[in-house]
C-alpha atoms as a PDB file:
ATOM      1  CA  UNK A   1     -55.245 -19.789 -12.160  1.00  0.00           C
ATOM      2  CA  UNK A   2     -55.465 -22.585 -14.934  1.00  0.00           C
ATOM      3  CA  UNK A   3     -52.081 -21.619 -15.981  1.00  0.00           C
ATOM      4  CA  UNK A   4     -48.726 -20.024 -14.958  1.00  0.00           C
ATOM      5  CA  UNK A   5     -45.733 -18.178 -16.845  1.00  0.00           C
ATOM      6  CA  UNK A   6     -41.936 -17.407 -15.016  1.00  0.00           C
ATOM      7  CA  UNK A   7     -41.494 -13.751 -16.579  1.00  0.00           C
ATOM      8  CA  UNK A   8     -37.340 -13.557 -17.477  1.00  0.00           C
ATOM      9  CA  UNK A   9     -37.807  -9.442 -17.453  1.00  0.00           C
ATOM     10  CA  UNK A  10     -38.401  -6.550 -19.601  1.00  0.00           C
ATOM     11  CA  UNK A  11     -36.404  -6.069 -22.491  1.00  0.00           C
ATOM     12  CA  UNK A  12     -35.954  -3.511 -25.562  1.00  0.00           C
ATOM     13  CA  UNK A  13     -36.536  -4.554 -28.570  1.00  0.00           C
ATOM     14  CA  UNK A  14     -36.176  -2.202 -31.858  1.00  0.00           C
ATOM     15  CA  UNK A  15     -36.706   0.543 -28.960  1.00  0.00           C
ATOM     16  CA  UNK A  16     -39.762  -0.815 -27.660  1.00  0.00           C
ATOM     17  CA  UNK A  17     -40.909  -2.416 -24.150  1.00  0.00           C
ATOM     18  CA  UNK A  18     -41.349  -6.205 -24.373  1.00  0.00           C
ATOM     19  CA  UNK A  19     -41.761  -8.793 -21.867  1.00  0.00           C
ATOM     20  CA  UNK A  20     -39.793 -11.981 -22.225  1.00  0.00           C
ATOM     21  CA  UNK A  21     -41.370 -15.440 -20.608  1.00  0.00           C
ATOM     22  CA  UNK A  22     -39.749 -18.410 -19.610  1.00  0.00           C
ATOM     23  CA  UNK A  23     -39.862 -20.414 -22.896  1.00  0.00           C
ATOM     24  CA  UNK A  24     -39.076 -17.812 -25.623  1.00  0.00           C
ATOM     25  CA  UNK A  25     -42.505 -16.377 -25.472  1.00  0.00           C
ATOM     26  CA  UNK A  26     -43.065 -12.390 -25.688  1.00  0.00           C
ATOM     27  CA  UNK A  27     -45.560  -9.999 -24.929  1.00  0.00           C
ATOM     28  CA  UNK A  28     -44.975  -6.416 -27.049  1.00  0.00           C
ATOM     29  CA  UNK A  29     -46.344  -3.693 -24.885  1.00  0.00           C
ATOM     30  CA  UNK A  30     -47.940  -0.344 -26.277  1.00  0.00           C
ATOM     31  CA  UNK A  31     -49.037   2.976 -24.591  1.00  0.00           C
ATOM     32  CA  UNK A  32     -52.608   2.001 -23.563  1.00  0.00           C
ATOM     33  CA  UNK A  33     -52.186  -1.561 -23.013  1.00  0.00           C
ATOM     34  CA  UNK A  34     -53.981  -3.596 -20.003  1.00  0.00           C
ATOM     35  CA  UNK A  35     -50.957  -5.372 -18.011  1.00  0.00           C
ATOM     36  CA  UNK A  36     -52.628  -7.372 -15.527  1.00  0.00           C
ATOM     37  CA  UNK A  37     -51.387 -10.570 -13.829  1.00  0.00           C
ATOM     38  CA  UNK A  38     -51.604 -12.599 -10.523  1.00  0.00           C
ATOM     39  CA  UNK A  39     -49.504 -14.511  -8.570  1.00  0.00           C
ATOM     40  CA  UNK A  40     -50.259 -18.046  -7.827  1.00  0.00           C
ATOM     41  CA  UNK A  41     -51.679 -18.259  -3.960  1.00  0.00           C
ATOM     42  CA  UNK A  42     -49.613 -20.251  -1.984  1.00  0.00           C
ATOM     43  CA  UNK A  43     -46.635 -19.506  -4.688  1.00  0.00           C
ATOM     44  CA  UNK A  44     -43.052 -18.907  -3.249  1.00  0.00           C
ATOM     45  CA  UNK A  45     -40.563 -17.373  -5.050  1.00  0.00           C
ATOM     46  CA  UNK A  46     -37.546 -18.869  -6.322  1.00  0.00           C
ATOM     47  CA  UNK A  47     -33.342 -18.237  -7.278  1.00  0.00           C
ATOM     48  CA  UNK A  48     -33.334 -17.934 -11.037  1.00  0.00           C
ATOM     49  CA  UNK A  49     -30.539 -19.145 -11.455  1.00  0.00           C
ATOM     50  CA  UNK A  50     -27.135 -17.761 -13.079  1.00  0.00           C
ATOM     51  CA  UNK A  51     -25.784 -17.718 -16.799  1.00  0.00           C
ATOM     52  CA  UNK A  52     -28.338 -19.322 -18.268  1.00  0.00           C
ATOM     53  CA  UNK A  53     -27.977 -22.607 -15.623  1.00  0.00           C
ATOM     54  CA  UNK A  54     -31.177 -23.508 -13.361  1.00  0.00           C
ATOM     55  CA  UNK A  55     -30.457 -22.784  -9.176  1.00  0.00           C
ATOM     56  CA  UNK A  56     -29.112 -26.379  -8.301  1.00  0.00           C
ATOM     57  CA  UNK A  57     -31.433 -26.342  -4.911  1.00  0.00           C
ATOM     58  CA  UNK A  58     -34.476 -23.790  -5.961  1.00  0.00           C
ATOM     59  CA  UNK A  59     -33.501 -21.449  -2.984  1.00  0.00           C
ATOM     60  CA  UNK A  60     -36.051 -19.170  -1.816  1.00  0.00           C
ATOM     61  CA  UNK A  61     -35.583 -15.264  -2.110  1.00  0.00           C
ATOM     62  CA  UNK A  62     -36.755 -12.028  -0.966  1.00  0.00           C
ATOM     63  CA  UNK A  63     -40.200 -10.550  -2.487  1.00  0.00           C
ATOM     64  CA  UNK A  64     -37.999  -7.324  -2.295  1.00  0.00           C
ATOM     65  CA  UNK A  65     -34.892  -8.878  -4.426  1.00  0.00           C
ATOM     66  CA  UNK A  66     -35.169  -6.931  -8.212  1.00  0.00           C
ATOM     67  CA  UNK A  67     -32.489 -10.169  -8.703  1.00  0.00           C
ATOM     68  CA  UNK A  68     -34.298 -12.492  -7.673  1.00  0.00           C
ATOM     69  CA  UNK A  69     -30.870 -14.401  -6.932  1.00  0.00           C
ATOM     70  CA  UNK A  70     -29.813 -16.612  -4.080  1.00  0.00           C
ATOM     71  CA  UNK A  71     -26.349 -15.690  -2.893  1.00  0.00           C
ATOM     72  CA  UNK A  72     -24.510 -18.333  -4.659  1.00  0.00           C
ATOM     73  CA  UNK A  73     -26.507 -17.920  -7.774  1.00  0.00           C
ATOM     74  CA  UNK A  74     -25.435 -14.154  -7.339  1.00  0.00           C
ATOM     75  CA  UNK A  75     -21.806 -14.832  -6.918  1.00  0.00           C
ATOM     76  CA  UNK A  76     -21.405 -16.873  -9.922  1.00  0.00           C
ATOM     77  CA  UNK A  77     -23.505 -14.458 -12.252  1.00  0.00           C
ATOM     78  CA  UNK A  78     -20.782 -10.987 -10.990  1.00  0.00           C
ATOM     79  CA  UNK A  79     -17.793 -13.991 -11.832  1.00  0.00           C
ATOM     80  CA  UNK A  80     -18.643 -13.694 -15.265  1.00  0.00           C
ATOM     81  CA  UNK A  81     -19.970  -9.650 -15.760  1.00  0.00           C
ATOM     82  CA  UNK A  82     -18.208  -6.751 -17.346  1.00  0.00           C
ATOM     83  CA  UNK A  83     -20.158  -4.878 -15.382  1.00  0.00           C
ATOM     84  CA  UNK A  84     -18.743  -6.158 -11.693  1.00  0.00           C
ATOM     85  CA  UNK A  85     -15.015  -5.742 -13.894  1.00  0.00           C
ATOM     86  CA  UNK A  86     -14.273  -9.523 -13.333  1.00  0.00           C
ATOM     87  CA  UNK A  87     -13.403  -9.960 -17.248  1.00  0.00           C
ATOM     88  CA  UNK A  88     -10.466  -8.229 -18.777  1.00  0.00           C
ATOM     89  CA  UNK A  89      -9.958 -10.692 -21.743  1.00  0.00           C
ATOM     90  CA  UNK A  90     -13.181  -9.787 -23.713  1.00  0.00           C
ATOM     91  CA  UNK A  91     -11.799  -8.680 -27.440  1.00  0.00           C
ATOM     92  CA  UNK A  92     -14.773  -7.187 -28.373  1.00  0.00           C
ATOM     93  CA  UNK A  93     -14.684  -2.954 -28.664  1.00  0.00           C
ATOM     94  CA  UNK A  94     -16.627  -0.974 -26.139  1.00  0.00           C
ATOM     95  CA  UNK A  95     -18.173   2.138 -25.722  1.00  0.00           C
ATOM     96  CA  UNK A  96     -17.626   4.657 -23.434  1.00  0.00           C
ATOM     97  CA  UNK A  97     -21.154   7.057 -22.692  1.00  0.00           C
ATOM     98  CA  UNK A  98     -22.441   9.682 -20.348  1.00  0.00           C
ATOM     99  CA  UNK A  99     -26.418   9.217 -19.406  1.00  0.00           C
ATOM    100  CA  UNK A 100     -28.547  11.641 -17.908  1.00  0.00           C
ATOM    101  CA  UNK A 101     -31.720  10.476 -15.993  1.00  0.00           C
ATOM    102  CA  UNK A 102     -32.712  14.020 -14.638  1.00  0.00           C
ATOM    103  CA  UNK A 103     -31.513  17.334 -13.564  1.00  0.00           C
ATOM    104  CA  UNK A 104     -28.572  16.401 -11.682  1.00  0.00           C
ATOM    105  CA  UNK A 105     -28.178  13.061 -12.476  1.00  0.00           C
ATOM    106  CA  UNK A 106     -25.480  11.960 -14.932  1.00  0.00           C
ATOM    107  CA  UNK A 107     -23.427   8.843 -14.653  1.00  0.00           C
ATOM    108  CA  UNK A 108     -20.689   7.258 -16.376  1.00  0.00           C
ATOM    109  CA  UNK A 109     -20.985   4.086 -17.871  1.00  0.00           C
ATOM    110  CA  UNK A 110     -19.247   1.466 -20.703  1.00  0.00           C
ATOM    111  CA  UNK A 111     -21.187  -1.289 -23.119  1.00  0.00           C
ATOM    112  CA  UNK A 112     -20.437  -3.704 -25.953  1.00  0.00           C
ATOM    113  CA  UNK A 113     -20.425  -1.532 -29.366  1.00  0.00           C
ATOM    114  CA  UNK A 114     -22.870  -4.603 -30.923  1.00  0.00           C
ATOM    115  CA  UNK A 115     -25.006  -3.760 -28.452  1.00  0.00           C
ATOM    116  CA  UNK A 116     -26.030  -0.430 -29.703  1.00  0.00           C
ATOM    117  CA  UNK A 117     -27.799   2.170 -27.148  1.00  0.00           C
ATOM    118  CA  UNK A 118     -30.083  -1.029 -25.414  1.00  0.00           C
ATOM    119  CA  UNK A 119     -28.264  -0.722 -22.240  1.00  0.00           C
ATOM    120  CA  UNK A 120     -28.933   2.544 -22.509  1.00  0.00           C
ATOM    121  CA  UNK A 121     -32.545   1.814 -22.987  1.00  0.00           C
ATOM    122  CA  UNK A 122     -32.552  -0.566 -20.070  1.00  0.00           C
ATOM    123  CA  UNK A 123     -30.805   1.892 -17.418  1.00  0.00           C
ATOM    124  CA  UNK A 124     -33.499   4.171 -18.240  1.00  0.00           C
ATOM    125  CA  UNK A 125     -31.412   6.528 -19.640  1.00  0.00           C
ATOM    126  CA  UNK A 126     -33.387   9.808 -20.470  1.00  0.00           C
ATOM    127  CA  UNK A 127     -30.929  11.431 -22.619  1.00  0.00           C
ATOM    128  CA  UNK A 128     -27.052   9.999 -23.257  1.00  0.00           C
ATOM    129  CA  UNK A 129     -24.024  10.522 -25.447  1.00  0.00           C
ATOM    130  CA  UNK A 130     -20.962   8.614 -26.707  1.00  0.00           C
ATOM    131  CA  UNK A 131     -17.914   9.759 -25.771  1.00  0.00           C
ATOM    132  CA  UNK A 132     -15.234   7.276 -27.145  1.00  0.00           C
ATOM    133  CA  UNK A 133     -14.622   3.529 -28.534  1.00  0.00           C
ATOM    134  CA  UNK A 134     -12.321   1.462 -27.622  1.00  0.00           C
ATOM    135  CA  UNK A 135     -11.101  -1.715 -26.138  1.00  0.00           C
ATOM    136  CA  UNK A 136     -12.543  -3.170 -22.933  1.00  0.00           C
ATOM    137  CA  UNK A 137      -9.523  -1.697 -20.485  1.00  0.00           C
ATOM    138  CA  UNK A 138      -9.135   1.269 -22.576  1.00  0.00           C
ATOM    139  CA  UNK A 139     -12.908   1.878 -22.084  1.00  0.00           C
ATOM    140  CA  UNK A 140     -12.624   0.956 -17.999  1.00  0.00           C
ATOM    141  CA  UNK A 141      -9.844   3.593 -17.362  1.00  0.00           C
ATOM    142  CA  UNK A 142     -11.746   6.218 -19.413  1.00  0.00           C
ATOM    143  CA  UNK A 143     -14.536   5.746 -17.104  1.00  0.00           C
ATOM    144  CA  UNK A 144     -12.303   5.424 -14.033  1.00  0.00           C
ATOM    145  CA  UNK A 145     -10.575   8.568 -15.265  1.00  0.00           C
ATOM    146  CA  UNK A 146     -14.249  10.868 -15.696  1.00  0.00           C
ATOM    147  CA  UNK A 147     -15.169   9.331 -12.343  1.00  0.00           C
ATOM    148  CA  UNK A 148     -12.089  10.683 -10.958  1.00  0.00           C
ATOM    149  CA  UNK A 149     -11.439  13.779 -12.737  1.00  0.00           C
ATOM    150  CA  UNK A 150     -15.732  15.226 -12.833  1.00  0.00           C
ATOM    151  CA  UNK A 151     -16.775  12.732  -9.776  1.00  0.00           C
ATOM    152  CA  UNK A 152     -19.507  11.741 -12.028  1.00  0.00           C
ATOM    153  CA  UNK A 153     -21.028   8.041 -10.590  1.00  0.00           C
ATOM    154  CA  UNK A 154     -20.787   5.022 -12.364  1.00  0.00           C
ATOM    155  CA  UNK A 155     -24.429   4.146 -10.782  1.00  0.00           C
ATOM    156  CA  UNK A 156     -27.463   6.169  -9.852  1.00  0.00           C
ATOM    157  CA  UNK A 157     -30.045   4.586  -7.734  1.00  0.00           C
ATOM    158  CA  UNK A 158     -33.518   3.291  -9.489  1.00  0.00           C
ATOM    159  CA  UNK A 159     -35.522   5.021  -6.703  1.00  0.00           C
ATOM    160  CA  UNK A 160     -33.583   8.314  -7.714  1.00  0.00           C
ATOM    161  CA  UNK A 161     -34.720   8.144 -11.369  1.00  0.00           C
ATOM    162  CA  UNK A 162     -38.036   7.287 -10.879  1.00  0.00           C
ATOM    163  CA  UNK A 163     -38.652  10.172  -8.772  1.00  0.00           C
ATOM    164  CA  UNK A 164     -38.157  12.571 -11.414  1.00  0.00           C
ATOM    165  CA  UNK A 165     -39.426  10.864 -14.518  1.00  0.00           C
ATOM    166  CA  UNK A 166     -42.530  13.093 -14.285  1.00  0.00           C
ATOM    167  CA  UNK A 167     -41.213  16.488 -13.750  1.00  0.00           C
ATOM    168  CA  UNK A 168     -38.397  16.456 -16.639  1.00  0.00           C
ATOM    169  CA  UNK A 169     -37.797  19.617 -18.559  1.00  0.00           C
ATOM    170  CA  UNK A 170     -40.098  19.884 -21.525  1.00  0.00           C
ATOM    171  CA  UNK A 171     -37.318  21.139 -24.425  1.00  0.00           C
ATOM    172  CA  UNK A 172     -34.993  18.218 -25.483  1.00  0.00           C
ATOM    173  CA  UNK A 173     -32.087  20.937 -25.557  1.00  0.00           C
ATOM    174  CA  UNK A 174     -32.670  21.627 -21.745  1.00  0.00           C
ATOM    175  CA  UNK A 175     -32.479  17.714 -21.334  1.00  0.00           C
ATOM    176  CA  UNK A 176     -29.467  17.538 -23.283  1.00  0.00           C
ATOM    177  CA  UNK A 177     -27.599  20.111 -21.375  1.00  0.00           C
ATOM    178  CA  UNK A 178     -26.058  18.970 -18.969  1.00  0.00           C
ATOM    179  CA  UNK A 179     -24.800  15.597 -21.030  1.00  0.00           C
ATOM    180  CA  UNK A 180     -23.168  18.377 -23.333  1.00  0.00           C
ATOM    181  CA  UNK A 181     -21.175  20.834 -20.207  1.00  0.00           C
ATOM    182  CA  UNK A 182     -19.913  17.460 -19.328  1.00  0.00           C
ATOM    183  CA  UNK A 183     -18.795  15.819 -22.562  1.00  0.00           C
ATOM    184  CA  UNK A 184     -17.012  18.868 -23.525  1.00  0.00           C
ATOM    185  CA  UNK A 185     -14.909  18.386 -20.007  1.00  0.00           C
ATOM    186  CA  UNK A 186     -14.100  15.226 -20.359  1.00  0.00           C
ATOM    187  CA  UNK A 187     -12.646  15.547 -23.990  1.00  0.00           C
ATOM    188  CA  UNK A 188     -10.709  18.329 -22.629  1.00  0.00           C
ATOM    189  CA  UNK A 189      -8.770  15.851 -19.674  1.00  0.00           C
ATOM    190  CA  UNK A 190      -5.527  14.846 -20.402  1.00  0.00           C
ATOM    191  CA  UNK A 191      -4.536  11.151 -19.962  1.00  0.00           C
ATOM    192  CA  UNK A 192      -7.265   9.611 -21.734  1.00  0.00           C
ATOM    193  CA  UNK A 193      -5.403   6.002 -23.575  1.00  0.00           C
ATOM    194  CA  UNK A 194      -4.095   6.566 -26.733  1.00  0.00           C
ATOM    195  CA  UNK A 195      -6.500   2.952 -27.710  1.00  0.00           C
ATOM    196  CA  UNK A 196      -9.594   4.413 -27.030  1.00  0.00           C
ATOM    197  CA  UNK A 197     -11.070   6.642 -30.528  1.00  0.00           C
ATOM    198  CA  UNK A 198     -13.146  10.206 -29.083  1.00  0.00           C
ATOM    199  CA  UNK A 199     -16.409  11.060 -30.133  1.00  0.00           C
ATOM    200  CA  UNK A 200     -18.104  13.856 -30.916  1.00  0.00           C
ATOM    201  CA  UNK A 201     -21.390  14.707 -28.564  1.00  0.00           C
ATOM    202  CA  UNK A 202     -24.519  14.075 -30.186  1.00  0.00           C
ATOM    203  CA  UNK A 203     -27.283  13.427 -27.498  1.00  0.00           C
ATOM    204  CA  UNK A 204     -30.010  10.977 -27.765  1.00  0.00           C
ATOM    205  CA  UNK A 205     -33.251  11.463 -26.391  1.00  0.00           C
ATOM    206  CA  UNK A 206     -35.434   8.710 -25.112  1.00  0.00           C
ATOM    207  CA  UNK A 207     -38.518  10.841 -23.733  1.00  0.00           C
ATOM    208  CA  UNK A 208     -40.346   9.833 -26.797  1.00  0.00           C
ATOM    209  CA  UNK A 209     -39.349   5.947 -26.976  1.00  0.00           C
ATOM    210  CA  UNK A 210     -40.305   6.009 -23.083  1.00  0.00           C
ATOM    211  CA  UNK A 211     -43.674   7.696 -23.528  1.00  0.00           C
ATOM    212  CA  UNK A 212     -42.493  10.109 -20.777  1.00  0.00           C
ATOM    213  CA  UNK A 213     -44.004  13.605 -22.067  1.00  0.00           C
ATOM    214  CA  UNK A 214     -46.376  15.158 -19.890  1.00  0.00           C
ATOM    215  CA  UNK A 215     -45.954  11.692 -18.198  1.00  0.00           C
ATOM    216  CA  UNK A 216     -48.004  12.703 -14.712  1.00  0.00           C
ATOM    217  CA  UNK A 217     -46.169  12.298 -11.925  1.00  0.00           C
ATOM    218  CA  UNK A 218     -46.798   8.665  -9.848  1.00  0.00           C
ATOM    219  CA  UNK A 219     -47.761   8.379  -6.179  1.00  0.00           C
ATOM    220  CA  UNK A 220     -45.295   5.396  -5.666  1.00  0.00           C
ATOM    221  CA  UNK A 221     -43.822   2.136  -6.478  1.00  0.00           C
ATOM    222  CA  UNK A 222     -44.841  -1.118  -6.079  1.00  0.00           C
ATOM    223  CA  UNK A 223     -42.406  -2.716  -3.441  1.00  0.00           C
ATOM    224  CA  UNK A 224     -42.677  -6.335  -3.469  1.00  0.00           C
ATOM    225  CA  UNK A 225     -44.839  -9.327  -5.052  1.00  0.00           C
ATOM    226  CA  UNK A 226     -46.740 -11.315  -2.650  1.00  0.00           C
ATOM    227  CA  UNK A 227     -48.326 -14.724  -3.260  1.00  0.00           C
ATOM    228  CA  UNK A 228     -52.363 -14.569  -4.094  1.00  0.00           C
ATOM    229  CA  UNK A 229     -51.899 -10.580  -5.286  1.00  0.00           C
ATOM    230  CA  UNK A 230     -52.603  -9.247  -7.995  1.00  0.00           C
ATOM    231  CA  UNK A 231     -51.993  -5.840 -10.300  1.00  0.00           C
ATOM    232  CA  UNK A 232     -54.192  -4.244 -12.996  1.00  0.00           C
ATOM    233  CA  UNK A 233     -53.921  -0.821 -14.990  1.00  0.00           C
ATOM    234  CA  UNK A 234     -52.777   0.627 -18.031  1.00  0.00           C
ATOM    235  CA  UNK A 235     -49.641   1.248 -19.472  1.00  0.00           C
ATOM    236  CA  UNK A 236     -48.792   4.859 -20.095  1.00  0.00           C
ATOM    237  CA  UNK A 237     -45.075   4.679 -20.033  1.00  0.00           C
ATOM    238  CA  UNK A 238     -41.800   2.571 -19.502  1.00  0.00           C
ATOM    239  CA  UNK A 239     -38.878   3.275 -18.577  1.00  0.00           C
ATOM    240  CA  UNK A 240     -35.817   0.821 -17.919  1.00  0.00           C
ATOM    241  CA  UNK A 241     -36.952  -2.059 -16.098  1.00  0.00           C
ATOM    242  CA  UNK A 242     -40.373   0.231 -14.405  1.00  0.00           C
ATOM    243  CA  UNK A 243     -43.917   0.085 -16.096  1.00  0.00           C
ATOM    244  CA  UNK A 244     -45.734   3.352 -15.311  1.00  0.00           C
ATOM    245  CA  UNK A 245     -49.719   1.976 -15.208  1.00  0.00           C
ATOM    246  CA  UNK A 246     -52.645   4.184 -14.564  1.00  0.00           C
ATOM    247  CA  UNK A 247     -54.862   2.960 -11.839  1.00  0.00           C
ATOM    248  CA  UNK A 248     -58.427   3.261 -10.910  1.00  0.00           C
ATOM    249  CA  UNK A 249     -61.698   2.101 -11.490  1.00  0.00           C
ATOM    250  CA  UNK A 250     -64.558   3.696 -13.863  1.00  0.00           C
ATOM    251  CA  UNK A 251     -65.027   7.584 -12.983  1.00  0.00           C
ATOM    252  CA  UNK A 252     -63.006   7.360 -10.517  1.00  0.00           C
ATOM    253  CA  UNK A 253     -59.504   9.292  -9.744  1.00  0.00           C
ATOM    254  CA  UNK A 254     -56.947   7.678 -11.680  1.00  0.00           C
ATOM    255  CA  UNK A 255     -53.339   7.361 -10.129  1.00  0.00           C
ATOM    256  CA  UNK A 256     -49.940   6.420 -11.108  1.00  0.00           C
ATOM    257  CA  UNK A 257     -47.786   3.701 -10.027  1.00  0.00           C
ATOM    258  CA  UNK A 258     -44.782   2.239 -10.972  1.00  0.00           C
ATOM    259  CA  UNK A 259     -43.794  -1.180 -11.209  1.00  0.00           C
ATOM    260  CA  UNK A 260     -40.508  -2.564 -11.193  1.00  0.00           C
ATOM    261  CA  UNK A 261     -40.648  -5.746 -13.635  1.00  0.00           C
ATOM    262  CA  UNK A 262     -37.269  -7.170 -12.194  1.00  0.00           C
ATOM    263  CA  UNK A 263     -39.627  -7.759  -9.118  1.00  0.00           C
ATOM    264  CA  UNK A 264     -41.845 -10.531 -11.247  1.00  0.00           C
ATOM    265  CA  UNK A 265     -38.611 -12.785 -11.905  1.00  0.00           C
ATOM    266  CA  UNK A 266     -39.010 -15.736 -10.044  1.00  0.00           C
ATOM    267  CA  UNK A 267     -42.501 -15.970  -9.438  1.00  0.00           C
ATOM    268  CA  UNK A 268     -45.332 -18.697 -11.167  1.00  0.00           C
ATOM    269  CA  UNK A 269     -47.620 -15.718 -12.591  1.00  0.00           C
ATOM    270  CA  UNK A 270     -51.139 -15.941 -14.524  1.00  0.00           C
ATOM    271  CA  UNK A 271     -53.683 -13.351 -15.801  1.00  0.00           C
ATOM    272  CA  UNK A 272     -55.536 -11.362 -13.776  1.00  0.00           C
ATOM    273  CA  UNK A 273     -59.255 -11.012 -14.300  1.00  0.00           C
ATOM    274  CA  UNK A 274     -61.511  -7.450 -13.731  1.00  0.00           C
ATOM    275  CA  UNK A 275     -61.253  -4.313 -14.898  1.00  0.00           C
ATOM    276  CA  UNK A 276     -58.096  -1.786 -15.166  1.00  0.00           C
ATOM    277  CA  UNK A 277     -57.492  -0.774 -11.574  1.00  0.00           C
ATOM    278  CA  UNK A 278     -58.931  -3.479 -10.102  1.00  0.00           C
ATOM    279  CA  UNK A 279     -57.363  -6.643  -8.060  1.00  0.00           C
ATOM    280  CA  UNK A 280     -58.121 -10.124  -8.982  1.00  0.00           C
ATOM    281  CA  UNK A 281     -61.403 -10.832  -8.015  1.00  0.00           C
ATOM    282  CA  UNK A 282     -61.037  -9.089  -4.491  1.00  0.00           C
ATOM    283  CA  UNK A 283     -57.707 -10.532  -4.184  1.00  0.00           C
ATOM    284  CA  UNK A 284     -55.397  -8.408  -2.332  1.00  0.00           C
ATOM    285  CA  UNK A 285     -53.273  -5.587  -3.652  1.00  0.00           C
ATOM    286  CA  UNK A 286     -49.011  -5.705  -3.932  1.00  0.00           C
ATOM    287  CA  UNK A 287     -47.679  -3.164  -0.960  1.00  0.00           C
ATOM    288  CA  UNK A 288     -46.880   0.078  -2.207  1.00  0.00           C
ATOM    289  CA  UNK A 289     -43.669   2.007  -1.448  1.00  0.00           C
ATOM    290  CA  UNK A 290     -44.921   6.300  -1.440  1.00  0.00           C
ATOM    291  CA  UNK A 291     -42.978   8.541  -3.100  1.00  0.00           C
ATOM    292  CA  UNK A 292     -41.570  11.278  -0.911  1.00  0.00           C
ATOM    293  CA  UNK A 293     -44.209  14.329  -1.623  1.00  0.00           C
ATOM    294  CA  UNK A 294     -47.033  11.916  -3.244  1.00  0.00           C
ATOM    295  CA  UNK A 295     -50.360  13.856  -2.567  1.00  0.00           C
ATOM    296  CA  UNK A 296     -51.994  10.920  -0.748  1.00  0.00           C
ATOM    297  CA  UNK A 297     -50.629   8.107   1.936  1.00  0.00           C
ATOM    298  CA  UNK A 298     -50.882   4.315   0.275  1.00  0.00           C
ATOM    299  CA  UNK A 299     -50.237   1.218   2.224  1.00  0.00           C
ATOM    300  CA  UNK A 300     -51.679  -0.920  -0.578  1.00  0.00           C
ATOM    301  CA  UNK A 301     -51.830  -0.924  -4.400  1.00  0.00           C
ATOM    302  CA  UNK A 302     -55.481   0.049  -4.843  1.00  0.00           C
END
């Protein structure tokens, strides 16, 4: 390949799915787009650093790492993430939500009020509700306290929600039900700090900004990047960090897989040539993870 790109993830932007390149540059994806792209032969993968800063000694990591961080690299980036609870000092007000991903699934969670629903967006969050605003500690023992008081997580695994993206009830209320039962319990606890303001439950659907109706259900996930691979097919939904691309070539049967875009961080990447479905001009296929139940047994991509 003439030329290579570092991809820096997926983001949302005004709702949509948009990859971000080393650089500034961004590629706007759209139901029915071809994403297709290679990895340089011979190409390792490399730390991408932390806060913005360059990995001092370009360490090596895992194909399998959706960080893509060496350990030091990782270390420094949880020192300085609301997320990992490291900062208490941050002034600015936070929200307090519940997120649903699919029947059963409903976690906790707090963000930055400027930041609108986008972490919401980039959890993969089917369906969610506010429940409160506050400041940042008020907002962390309001989530402590609905962890504690309706054991609901503050983290559901990414192999969990993708497993259900394609069987999802059909009527936004039946989505939305669960988010409701539990918002209504946690406005009832006692205890919650005086600081932090209540809100009232009004659910948010995402099925439609995801592309996830009658979204068909996908025979696995890709599991790693490997140097000299390659992946072709076309979008028909995101969700979070995954792409959902239809593979398959001409009349043949067309499956789903899922792609994880964390996993392309840290790899020199160019464009893939051939039609949807196909590898890179016979260049091998990215191993494929099945998903428990998929109707056929994959080793490979394609």
């Amino acid at each position: 390949m003439a030329q290579a790109w570092k991809c820096s993830g997926l983001r949302w932007v005004d709702g949509g799915p948009v990859l971000v390149w080393d650089g500034g540059r961004r590629s706007a994806l759209a139901w029915g787009k071809r994403v297709a792209f290679g990895v340089v032969d011979g190409g390792v993968r490399t730390c991408v650093g932390a806060r913005g800063h360059a990995c001092p000694v370009r360490a090596g990591v895992s194909g399998r790492s959706t960080g893509a961080r060496c350990e030091e690299c990782a270390r420094l980036d949880r020192a300085h993430s609301v997320a990992a609870d490291t900062i208490a000092d941050d002034p600015r007000p936070y929200r307090v939500y519940l997120a649903w991903f699919g029947p059963g699934m409903v976690k906790v969670g707090i963000t930055a009020v400027e930041r609108g629903s986008a972490r919401l967006l980039e959890q993969g969050a089917v369906c969610f509700s506010w429940l409160g605003t506050g400041p940042l500690m008020a907002a962390r023992r309001t989530e402590e306290l609905l962890r504690a008081a309706l054991r609901v997580p503050d983290r559901i695994p990414y192999a969990d929600k993708r497993a259900v993206r394609s069987g999802l009830p059909g009527a936004e209320s039946a989505r939305a039900a669960e988010v409701v039962e539990l918002h209504a319990r946690a406005l009832a606890l006692a205890d919650w700090p005086e600081s932090l303001t209540r809100e009232a439950c009004r659910p948010v659907d995402h099925v439609g900004a995801f592309g996830l109706a009658r979204l068909p259900g996908a025979v696995g996930e890709v599991s790693e990047l490997v140097a000299g691979g390659a992946v072709s097919g076309e979008l028909v939904a995101a969700a979070g960090p995954d792409l959902h691309l239809a593979v398959g070539e001409g009349d043949g049967e067309r499956k789903i897989l899922v792609l994880d875009t964390r996993l392309m961080t840290g790899w020199d990447l160019g464009p893939a040539e051939g039609g949807t479905g196909a590898a890179d001009g016979g260049r091998p296929a990215f191993p494929l993870r099945e998903f428990r139940g998929a109707s056929a047994v994959q080793d490979e991509l394609f």
